[in-house]
C-alpha atoms as a PDB file:
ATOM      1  CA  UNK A   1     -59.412 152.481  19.409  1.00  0.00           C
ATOM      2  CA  UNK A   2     -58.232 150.386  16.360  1.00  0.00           C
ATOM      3  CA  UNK A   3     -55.081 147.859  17.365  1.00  0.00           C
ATOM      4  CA  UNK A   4     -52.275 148.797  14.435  1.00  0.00           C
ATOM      5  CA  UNK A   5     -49.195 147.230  14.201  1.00  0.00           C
ATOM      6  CA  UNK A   6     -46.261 149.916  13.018  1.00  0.00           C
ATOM      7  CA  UNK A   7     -44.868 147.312  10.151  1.00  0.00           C
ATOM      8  CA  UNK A   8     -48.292 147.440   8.738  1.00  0.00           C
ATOM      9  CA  UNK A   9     -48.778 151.091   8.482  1.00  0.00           C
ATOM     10  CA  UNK A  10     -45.220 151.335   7.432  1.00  0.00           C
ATOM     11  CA  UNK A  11     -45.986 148.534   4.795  1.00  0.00           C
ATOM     12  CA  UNK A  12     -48.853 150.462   3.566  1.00  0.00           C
ATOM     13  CA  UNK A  13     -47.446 153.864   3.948  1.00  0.00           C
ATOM     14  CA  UNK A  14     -44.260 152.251   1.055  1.00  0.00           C
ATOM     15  CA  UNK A  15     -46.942 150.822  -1.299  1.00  0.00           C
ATOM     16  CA  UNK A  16     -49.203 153.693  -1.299  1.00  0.00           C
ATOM     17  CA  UNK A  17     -45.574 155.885  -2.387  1.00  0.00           C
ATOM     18  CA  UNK A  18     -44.007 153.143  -5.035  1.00  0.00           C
ATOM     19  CA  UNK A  19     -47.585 152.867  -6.611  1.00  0.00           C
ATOM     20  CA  UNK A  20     -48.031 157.128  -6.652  1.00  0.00           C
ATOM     21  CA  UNK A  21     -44.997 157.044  -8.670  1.00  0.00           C
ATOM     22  CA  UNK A  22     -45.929 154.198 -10.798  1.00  0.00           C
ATOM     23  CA  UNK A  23     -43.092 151.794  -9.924  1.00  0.00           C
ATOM     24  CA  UNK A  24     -42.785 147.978  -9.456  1.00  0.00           C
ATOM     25  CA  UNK A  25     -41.448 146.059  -6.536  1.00  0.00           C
ATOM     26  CA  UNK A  26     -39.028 145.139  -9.339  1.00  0.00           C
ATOM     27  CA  UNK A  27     -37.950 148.347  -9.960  1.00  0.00           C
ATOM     28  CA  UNK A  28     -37.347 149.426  -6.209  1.00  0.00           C
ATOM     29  CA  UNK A  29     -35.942 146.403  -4.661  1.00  0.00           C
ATOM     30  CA  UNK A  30     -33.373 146.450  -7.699  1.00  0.00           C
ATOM     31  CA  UNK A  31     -32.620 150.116  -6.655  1.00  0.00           C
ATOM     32  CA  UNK A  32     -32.535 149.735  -3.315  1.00  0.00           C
ATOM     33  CA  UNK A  33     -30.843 146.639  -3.109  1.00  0.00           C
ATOM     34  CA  UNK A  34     -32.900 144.187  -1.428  1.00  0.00           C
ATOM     35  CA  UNK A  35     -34.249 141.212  -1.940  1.00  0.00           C
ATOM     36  CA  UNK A  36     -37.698 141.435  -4.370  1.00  0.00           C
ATOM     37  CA  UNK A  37     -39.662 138.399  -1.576  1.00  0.00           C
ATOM     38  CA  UNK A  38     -37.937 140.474   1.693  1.00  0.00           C
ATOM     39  CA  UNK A  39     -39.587 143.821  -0.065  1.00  0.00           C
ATOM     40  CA  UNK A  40     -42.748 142.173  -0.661  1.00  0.00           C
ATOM     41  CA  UNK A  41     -43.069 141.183   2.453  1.00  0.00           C
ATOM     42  CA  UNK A  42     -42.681 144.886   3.824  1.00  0.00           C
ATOM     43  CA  UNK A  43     -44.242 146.067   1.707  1.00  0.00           C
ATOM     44  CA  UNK A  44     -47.576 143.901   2.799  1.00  0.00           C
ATOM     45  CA  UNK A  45     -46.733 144.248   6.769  1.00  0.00           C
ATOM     46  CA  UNK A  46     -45.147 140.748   6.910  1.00  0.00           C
ATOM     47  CA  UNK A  47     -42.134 141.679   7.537  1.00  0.00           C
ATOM     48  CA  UNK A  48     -40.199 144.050  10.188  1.00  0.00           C
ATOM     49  CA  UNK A  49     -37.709 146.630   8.394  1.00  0.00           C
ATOM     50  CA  UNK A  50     -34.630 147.503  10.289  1.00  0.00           C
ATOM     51  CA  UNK A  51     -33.396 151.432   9.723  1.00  0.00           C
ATOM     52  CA  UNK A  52     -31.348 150.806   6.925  1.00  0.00           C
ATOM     53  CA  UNK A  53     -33.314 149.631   4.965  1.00  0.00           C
ATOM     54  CA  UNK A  54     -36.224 151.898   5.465  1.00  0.00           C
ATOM     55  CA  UNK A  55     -33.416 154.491   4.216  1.00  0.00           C
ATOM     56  CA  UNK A  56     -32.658 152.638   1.564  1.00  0.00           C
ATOM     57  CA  UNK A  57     -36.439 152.124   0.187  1.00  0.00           C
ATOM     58  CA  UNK A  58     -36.646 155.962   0.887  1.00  0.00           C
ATOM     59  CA  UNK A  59     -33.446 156.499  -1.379  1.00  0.00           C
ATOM     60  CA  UNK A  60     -34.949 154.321  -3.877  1.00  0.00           C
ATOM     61  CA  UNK A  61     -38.214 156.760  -3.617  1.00  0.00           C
ATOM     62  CA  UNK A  62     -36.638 159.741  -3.437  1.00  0.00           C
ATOM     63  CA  UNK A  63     -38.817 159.640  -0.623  1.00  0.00           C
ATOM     64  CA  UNK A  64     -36.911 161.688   2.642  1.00  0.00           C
ATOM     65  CA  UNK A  65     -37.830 159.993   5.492  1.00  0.00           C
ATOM     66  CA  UNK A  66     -39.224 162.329   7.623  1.00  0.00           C
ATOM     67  CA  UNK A  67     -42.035 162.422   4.925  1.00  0.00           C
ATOM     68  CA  UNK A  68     -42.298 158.823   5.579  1.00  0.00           C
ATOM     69  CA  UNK A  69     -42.274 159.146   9.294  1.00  0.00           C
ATOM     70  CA  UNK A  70     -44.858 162.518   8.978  1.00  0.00           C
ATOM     71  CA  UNK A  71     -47.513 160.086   7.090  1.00  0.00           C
ATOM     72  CA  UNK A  72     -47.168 156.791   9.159  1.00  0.00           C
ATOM     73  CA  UNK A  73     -47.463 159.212  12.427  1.00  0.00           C
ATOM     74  CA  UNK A  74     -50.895 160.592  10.423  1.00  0.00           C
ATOM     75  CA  UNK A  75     -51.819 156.850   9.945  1.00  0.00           C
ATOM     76  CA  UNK A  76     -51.165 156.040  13.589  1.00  0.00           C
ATOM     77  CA  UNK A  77     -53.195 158.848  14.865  1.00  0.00           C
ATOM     78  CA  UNK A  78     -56.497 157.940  12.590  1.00  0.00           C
ATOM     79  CA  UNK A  79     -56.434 154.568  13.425  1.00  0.00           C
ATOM     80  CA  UNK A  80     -56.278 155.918  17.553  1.00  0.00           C
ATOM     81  CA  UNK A  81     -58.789 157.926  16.815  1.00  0.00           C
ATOM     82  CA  UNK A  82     -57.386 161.362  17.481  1.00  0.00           C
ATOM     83  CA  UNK A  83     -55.946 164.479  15.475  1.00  0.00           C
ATOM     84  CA  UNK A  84     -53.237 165.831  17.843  1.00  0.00           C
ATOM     85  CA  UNK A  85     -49.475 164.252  18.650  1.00  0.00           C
ATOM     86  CA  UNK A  86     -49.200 164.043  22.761  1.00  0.00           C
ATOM     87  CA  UNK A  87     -45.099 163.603  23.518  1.00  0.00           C
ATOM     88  CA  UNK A  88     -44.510 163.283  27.191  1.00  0.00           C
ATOM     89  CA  UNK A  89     -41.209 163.782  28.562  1.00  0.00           C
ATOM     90  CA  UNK A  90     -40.775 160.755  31.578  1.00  0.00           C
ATOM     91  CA  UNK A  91     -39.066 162.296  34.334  1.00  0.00           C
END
């Protein structure tokens, strides 16, 4: 089983959306109001994103987040090596 760090899949997970819709770093950090070197850094795994702004990259995308949260979980689950989501409840 592969080691991935969340930032990283999140990272790549942004990029692989901003470069689908054929848009800079530029052009999204402008729109969603952060920093073009903090975005960068995201956007290569550097960097931890708190919740607000993953919403506002999302918002930028026009990107809901669940869709972003549906295709890091996909990531996360190829790189463990498994198809199927296992939630346990703890007691």
């Amino acid at each position: 089983m592969k080691s991935t760090l969340l930032r990283e899949v999140l990272g790549e997970s942004l990029r692989e959306q901003r470069f689908a819709q054929g848009r800079t770093l530029r052009e999204v950090s402008s729109a969603a109001r952060v920093s073009i070197c903090y975005l960068s850094e995201v956007d290569r795994g550097q960097k931890e994103a708190s919740s607000e702004l993953i919403l506002a990259i999302c918002t930028a995308l026009n990107l809901p987040q669940s869709d972003l949260m549906r295709i890091i979980s996909d990531k996360m689950l190829k790189n463990e090596g498994t198809t199927e989501h296992r939630i346990t409840v703890a007691a």
